[in-house]
Protein backbone atom coordinates (compact mmCIF):
# COMPACT_ATOMS: atom_id res chain seq x y z
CA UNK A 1 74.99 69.07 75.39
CA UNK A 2 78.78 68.98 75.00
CA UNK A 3 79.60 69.77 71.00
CA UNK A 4 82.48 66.98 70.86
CA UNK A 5 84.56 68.78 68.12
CA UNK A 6 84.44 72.42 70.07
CA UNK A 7 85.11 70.64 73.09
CA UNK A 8 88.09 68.90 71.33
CA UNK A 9 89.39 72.18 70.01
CA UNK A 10 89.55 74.17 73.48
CA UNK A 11 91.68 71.43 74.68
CA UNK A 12 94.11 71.40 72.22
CA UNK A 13 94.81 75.13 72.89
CA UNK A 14 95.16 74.32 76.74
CA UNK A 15 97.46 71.50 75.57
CA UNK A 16 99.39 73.68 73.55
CA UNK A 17 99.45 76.03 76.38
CA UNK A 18 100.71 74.00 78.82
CA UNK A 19 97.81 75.33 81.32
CA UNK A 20 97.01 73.75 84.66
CA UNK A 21 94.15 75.63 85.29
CA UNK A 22 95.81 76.62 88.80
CA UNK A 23 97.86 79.18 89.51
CA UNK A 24 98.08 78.38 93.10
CA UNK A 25 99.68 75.05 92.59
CA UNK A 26 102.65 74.52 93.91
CA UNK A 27 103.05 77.59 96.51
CA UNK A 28 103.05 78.32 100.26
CA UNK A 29 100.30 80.55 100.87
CA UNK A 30 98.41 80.48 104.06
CA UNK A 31 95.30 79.80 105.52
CA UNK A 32 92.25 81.62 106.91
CA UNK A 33 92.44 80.26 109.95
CA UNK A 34 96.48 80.24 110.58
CA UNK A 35 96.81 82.75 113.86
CA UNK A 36 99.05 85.33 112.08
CA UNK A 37 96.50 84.99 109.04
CA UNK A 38 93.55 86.38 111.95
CA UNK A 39 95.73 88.46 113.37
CA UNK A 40 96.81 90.58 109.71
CA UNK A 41 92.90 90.47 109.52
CA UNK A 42 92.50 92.32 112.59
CA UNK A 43 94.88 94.98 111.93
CA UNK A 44 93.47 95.61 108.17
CA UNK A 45 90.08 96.59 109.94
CA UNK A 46 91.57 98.34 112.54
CA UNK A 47 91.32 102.35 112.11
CA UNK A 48 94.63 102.48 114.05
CA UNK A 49 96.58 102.28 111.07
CA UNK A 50 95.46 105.21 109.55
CA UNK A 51 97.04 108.70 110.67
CA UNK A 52 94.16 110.53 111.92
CA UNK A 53 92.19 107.07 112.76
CA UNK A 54 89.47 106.98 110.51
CA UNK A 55 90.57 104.92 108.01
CA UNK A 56 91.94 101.17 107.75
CA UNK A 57 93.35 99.19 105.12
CA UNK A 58 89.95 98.05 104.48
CA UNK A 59 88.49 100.99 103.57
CA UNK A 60 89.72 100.62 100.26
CA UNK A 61 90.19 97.00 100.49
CA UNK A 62 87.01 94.99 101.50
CA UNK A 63 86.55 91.33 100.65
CA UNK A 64 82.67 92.04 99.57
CA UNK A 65 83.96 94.28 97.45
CA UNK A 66 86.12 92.52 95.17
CA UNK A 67 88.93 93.06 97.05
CA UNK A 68 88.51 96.72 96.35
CA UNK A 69 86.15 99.16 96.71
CA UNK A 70 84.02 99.35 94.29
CA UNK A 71 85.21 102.89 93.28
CA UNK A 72 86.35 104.13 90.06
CA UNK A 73 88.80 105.68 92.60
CA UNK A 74 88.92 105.44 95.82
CA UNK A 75 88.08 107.95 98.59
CA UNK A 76 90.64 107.60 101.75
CA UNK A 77 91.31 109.92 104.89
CA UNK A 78 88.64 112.51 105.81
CA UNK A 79 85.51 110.28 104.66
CA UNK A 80 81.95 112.05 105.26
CA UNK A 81 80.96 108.81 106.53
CA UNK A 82 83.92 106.51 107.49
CA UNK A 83 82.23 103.27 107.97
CA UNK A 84 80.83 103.96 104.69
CA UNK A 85 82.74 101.83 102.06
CA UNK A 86 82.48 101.38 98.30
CA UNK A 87 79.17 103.15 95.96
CA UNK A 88 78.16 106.62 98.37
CA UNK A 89 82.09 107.23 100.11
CA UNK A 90 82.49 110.99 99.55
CA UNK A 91 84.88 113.11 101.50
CA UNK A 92 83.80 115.47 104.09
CA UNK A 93 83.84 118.58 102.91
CA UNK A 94 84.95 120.46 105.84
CA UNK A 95 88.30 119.08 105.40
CA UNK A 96 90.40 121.73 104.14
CA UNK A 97 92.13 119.70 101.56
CA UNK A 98 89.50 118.11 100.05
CA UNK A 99 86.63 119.19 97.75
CA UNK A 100 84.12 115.97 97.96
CA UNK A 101 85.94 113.90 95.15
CA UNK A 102 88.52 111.17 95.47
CA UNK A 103 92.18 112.37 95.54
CA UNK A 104 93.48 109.35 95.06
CA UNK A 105 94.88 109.22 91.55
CA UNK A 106 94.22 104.91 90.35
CA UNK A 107 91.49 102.87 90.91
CA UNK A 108 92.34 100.62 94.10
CA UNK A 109 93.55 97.05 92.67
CA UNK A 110 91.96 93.82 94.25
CA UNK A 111 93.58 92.39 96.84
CA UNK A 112 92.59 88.84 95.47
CA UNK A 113 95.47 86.16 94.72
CA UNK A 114 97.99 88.92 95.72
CA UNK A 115 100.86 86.49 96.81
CA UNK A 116 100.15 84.90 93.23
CA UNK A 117 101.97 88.21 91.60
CA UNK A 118 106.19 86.94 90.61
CA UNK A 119 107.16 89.93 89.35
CA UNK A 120 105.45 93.57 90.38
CA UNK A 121 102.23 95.03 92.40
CA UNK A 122 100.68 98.22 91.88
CA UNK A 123 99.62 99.82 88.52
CA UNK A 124 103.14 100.97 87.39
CA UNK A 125 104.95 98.18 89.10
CA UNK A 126 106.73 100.04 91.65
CA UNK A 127 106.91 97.22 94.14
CA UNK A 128 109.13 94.92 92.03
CA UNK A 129 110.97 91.75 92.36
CA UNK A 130 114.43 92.32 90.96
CA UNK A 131 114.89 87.93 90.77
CA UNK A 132 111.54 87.88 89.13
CA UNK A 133 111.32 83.92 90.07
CA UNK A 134 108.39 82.33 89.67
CA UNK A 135 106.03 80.76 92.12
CA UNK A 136 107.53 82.45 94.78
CA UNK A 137 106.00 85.76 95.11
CA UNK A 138 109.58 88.07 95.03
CA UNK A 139 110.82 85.53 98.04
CA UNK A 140 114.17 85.04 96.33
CA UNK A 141 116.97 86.26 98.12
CA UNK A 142 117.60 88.66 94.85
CA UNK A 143 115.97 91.77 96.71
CA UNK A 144 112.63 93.76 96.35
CA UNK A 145 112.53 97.01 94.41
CA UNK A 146 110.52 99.74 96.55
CA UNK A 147 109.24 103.70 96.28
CA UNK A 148 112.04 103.88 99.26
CA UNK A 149 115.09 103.49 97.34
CA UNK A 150 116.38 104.02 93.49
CA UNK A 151 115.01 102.26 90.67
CA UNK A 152 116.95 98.75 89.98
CA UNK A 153 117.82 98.87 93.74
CA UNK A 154 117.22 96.30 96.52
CA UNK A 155 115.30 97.62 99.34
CA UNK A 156 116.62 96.21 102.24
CA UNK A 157 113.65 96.57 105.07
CA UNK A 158 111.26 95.75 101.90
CA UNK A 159 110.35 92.45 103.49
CA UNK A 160 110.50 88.66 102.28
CA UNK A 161 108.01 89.18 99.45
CA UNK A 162 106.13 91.14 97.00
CA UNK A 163 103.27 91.40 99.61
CA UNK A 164 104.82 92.14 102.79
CA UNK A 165 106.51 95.34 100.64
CA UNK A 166 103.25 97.00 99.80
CA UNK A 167 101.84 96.67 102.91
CA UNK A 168 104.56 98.86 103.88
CA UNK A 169 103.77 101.77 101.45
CA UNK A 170 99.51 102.93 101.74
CA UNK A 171 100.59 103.87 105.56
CA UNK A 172 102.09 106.22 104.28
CA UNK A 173 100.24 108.30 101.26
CA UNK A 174 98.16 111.18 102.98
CA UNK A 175 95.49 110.72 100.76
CA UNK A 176 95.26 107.09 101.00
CA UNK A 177 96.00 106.42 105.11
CA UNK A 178 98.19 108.95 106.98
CA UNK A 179 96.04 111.74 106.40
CA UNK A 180 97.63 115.66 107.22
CA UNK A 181 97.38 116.06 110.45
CA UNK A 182 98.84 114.08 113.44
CA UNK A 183 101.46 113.04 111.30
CA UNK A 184 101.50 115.56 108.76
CA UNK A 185 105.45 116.03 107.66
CA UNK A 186 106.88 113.22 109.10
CA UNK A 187 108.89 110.73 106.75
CA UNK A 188 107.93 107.08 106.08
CA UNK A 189 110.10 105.80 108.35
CA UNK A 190 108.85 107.95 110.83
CA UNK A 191 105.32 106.67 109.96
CA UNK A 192 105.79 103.17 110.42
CA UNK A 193 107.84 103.93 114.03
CA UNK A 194 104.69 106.24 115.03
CA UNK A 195 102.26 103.20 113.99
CA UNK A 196 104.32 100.55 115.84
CA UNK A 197 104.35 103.13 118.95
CA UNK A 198 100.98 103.68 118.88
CA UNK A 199 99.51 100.31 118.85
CA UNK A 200 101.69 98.56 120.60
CA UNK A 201 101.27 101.51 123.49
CA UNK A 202 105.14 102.82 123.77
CA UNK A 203 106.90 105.65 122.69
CA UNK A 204 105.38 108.97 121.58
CA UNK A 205 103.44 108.91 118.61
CA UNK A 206 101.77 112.15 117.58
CA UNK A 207 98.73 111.90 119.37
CA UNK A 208 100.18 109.25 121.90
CA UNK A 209 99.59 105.90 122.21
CA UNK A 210 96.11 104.14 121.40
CA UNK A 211 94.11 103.54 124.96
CA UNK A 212 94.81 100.20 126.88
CA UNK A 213 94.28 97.55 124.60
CA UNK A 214 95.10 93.89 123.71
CA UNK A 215 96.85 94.19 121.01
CA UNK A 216 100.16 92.52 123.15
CA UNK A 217 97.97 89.17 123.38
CA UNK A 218 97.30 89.09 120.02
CA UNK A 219 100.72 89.44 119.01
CA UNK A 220 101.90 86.91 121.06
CA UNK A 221 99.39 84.19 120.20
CA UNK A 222 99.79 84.87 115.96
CA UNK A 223 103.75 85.02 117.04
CA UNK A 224 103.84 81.99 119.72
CA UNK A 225 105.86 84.39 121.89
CA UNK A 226 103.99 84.27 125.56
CA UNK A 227 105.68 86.56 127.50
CA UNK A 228 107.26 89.08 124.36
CA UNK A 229 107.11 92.78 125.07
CA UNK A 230 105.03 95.04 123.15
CA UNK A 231 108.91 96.45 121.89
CA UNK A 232 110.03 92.88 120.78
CA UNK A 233 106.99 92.12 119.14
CA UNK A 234 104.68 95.00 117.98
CA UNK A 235 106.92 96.30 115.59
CA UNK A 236 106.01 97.61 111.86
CA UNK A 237 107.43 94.21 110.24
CA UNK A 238 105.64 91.98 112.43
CA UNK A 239 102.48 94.23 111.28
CA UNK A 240 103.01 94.52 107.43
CA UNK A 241 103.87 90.59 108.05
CA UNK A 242 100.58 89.73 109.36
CA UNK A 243 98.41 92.17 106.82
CA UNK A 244 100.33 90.30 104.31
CA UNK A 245 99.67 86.94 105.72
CA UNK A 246 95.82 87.80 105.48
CA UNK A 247 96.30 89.66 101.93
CA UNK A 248 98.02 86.20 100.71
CA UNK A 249 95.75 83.67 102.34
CA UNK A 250 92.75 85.20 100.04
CA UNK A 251 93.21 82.78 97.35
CA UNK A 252 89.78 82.51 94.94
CA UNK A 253 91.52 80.01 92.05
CA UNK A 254 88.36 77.37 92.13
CA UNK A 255 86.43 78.91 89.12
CA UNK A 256 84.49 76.78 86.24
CA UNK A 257 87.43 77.59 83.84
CA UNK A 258 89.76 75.75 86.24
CA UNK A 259 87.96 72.93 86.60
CA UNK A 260 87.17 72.38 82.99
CA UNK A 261 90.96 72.51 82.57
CA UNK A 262 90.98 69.57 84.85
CA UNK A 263 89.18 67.32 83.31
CA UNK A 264 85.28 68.58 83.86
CA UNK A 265 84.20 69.60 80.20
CA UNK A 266 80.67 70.49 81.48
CA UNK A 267 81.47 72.52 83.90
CA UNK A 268 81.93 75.45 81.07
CA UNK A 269 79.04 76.39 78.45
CA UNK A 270 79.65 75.63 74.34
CA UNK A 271 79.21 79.59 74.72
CA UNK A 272 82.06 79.88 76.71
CA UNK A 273 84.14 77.55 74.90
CA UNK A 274 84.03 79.20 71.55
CA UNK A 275 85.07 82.32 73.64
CA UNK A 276 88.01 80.93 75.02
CA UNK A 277 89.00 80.18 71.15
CA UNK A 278 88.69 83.97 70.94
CA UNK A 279 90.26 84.87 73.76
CA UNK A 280 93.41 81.98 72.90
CA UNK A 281 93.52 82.22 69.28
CA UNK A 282 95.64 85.38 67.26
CA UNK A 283 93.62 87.98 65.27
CA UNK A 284 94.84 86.08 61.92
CA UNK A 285 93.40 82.53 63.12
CA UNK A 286 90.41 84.38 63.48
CA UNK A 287 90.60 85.45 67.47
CA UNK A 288 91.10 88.63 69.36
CA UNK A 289 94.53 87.31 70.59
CA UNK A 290 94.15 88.48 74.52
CA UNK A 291 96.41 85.41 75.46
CA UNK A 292 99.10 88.04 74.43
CA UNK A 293 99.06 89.45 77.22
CA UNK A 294 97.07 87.57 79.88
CA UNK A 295 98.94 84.71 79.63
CA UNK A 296 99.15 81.64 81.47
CA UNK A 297 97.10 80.54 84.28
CA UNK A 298 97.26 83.94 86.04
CA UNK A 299 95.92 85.52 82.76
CA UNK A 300 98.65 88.08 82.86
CA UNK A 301 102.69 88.11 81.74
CA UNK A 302 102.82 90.57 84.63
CA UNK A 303 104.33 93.27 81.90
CA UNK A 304 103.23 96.92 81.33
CA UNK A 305 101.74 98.02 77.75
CA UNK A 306 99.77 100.76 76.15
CA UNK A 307 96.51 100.16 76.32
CA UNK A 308 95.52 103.91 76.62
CA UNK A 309 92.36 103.16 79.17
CA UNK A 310 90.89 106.73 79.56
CA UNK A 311 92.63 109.02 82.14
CA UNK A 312 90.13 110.29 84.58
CA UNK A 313 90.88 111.98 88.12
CA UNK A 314 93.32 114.18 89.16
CA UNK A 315 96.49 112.11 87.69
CA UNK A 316 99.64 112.03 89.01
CA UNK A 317 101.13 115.21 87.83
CA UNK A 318 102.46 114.57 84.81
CA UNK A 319 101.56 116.32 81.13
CA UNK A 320 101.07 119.67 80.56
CA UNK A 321 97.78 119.67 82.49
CA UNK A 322 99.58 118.08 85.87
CA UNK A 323 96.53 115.46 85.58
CA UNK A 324 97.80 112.83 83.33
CA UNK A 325 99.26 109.51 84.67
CA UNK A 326 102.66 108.64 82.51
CA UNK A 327 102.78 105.34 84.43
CA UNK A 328 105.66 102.87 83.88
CA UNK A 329 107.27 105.99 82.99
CA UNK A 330 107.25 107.15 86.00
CA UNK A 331 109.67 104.64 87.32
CA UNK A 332 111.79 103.96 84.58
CA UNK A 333 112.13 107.30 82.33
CA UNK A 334 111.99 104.83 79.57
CA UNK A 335 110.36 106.63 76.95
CA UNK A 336 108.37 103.34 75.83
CA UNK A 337 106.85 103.18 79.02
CA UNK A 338 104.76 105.89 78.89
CA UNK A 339 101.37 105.44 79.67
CA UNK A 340 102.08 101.83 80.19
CA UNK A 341 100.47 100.09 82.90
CA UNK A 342 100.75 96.60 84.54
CA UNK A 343 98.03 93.86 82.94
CA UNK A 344 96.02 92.96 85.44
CA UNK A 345 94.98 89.07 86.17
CA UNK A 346 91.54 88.06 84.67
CA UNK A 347 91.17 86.10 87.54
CA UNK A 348 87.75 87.06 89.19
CA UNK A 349 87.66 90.02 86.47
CA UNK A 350 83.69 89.83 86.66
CA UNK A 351 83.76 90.89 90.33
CA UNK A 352 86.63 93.19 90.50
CA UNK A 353 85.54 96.55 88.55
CA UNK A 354 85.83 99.21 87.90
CA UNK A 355 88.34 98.54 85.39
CA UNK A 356 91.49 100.68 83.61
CA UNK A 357 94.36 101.72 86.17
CA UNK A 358 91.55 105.41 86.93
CA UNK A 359 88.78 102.76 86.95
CA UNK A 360 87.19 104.35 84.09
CA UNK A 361 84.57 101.80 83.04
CA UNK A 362 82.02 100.66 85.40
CA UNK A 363 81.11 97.44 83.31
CA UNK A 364 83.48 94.88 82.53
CA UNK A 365 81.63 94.92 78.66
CA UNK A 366 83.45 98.77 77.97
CA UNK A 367 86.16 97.74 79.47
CA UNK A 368 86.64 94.95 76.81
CA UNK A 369 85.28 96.65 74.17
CA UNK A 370 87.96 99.44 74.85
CA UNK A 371 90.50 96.95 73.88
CA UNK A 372 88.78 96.01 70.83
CA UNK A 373 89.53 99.30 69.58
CA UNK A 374 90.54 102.01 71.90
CA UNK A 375 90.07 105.46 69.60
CA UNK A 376 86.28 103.99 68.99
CA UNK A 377 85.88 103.53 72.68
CA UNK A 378 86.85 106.86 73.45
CA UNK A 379 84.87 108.80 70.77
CA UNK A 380 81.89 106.99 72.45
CA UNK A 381 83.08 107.43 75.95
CA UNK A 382 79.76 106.89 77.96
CA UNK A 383 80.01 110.33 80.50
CA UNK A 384 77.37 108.86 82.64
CA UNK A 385 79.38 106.39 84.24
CA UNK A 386 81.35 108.86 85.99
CA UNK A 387 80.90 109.98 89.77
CA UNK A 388 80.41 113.63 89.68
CA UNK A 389 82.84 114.24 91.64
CA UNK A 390 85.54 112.75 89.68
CA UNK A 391 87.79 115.36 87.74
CA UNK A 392 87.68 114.66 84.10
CA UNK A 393 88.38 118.29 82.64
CA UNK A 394 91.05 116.91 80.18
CA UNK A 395 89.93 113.54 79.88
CA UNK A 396 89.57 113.51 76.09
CA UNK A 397 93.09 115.31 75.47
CA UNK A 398 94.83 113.25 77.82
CA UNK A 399 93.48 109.61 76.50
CA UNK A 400 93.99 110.87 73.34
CA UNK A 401 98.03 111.05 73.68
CA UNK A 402 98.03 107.90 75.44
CA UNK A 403 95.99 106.32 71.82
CA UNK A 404 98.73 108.26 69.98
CA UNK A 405 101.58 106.66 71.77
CA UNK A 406 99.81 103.47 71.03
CA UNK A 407 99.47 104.07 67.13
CA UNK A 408 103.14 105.21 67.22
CA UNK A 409 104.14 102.32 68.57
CA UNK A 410 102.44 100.09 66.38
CA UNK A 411 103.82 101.87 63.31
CA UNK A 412 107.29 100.88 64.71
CA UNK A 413 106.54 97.70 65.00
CA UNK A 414 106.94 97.46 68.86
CA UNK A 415 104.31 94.41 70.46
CA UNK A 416 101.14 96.67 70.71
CA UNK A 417 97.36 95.96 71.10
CA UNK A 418 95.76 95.83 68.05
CA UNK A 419 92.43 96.84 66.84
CA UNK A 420 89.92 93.59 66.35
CA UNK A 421 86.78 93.45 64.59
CA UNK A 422 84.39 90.87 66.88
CA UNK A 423 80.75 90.08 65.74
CA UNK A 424 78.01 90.30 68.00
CA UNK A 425 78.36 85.97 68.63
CA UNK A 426 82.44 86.36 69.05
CA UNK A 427 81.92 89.04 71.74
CA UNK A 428 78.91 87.52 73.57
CA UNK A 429 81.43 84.04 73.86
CA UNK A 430 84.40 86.08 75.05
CA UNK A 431 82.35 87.66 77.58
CA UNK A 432 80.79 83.67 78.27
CA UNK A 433 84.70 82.81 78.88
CA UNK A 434 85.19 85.94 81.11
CA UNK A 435 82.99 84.69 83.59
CA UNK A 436 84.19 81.26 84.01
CA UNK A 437 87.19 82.50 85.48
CA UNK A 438 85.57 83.78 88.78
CA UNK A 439 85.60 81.68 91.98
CA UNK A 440 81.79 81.18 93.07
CA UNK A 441 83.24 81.71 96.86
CA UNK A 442 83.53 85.51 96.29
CA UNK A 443 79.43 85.83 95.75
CA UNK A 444 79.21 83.80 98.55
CA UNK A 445 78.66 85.60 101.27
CA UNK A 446 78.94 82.59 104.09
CA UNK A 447 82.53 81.42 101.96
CA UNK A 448 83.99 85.30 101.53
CA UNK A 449 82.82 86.18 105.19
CA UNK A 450 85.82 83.72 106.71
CA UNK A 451 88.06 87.07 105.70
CA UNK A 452 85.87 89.51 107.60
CA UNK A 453 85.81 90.03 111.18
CA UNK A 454 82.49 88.88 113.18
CA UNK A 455 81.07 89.88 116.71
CA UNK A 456 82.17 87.25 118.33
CA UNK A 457 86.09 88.24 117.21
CA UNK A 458 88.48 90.19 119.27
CA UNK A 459 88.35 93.78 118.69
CA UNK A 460 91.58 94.42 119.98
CA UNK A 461 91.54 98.28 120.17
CA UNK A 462 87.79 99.32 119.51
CA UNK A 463 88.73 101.01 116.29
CA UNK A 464 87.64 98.11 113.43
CA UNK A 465 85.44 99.41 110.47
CA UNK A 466 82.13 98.05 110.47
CA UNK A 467 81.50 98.37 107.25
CA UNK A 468 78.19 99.61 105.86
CA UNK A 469 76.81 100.35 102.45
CA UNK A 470 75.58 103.42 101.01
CA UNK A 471 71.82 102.29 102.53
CA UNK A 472 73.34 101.34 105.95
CA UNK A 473 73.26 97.54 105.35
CA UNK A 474 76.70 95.65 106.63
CA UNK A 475 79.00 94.53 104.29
């Protein structure tokens, strides 16, 4: 039964919020079916892309998966078991620069609702619109920020949007795609020639060119361009254009929450409702005040704060260790960036773990509770959770400068995440409200398998990743 004055109260908030309940409204995304959309699906499962061939996009990237993998952090080149995605993904250990565990230093972010990011992707935000306009996803004409050029600058091969400029950049890591050994040395821009070369079958790439294949065809159908060359048209913008057509066309914005905003008031529980009261209202009106910082219909304000989510993994060099991650830091030197990290969209949150930038809770609950009050979440750090492979030596120290930075900053007043005192009611709502905001379509497996390739699909150059689970089942 709908409780009339709850109900009431939820909707003034939304009101007051000015929330649609869709983030999606309003922008040119494409669709599943749109040729360049199959095509960008094709090459994100293809193995071709990686440097050694035994990875893909995919790998770390699967639409089962959240978008992700699964993986507190993810395990790239040099798998034991390549098809192997997600839970069970170790590295081989014959490879001489691995040791079993994942070298890859952040958890692997969904690829959900990417083209509905304005302002920065990855963790630390170093893909970044420098026009910051919203609804269109960095397409601007003010330039795109990238790892290839100078902070503040415009990178001008980044691409027409936020999207299209990451695809150009996990080519490239060796621990993520390009491995160390065919192309071991070579620059980025050497990378994404080599690529190019190699699947569209001209050139020299290290290794040479991929066997015949049909990759031309499929170029020239998602291009309408019968009769292009391979040069013309398999190039490494039409590529990152078509993996970023399929990225963008995965848009799961049809959750409960959504379309209680729109008018259906039972399509969310009372539960839920007094959550999203917790979740709206400030800590003095008697809330945990997340709406902070995931704000709006994207639940985020796309900004980077101290939450101090525990560092696990090998880092990214920084700290006297070399395995702490200074994040926002990184790209700005800006001494209040560090160990600031990008909120993330609550958008599908329940289905998109592990959570932190390492992925250092494996249940959504911790992850929340964490924010709640980090220093109690960290003295009660559940070990278990963790892979055994993950490195986690100076977990403890390392977290605990991050909490310092956060108490520092509070004392000087800067906007930080305060500690909130929930009952066991408040926090079983909030978690209620949490759930409403994941699309049904991504548990689906007949609605989420229109983004994976089937059998009866063109498998242009024999190399896609049929993806299994750790007990052999497909994906």
């Amino acid at each position: 039964m709908i409780d009339k004055q709850l109900n009431s109260e939820v909707r003034e908030l939304v009101t007051s919020m000015g929330l649609s309940g869709d983030p999606a409204a309003g922008r040119n995304l494409p669709v599943v079916d749109d040729p360049v959309v199959q095509l960008g699906m094709k090459l994100f499962f293809s193995k071709a892309l990686g440097g050694d061939m035994d990875v893909a996009c995919v790998s770390c990237h699967h639409p089962v998966l959240g978008g992700g993998d699964n993986l507190s952090l993810p395990v790239g080149v040099d798998a034991e078991i390549e098809d192997l995605l997600g839970p069970g993904r170790f590295h081989s250990m014959a490879g001489e620069h691995f040791d079993g565990g994942p070298t890859v230093p952040r958890n692997a972010p969904s690829t959900f609702n990417i083209g509905l990011w304005d302002q920065v992707l990855f963790h630390d935000g170093r893909v970044e619109s420098l026009g910051k306009t919203p609804g269109v996803n960095g397409d601007d004409n003010r330039g795109i920020r990238t790892p290839d050029v100078r902070f503040g600058e415009a990178d001008p091969k980044a691409g027409d949007n936020l999207t299209v400029a990451q695809a150009r950049f996990p080519v490239t890591s060796p621990e993520e795609m390009k491995d160390f050994g065919l192309m071991a040395g070579t620059t980025n821009a050497e990378v994404r020639a080599f690529l190019a070369q190699r699947i569209g079958g001209y050139g020299t790439p290290p290794g040479g060119a991929l066997l015949p294949n049909e990759w031309l065809f499929e170029f020239q159908t998602a291009f309408n361009a019968v009769g292009g060359s391979a040069e013309e048209l398999i190039t490494f913008e039409n590529i990152t254009k078509a993996i970023a057509a399929y990225e963008q066309s995965q848009v799961f914005v049809e959750t409960p929450w959504k379309a209680y905003v729109q008018g259906d008031s039972s399509a969310i529980s009372n539960s839920a409702k007094r959550g999203a009261l917790v979740f709206f209202r400030s800590v003095d009106e008697g809330g945990a005040d997340c709406a902070s910082c995931h704000s709006g219909d994207f639940f985020t304000d796309e900004q980077f704060h101290v939450v101090a989510m525990p560092q696990i993994g090998r880092g990214k060099g920084d700290g006297v260790y070399g395995d702490e991650d200074f994040g926002r830091f990184r790209e700005t030197g800006d001494e209040q960036d560090r160990y600031a990290f990008r909120t993330p969209t609550l958008l599908n949150t329940t289905a998109t773990g592990p959570w932190g930038h390492a992925g250092a809770y494996t249940t959504l609950e911790n992850a929340v509770r964490h924010h709640l009050n980090p220093q109690a979440a960290l003295d009660g750090y559940d070990w278990t959770q963790l892979d055994a492979t993950i490195q986690a030596a100076n977990m403890l120290e390392n977290t605990q400068l991050a909490i310092n930075t956060l108490l520092q900053n509070r004392a000087e007043g800067l906007p930080s995440l305060q500690d909130v005192d929930l009952n066991n009611q408040q926090f079983d709502d909030l978690m209620a409200f949490l759930a409403t905001l994941t699309d049904p379509c991504i548990a689906d497996r007949a609605c989420i398998g229109q983004w994976i390739p089937d059998a009866e699909d063109t498998n242009p150059d024999g190399l896609r990743v049929e993806a299994i689970d750790e007990n052999s089942n497909p994906l």
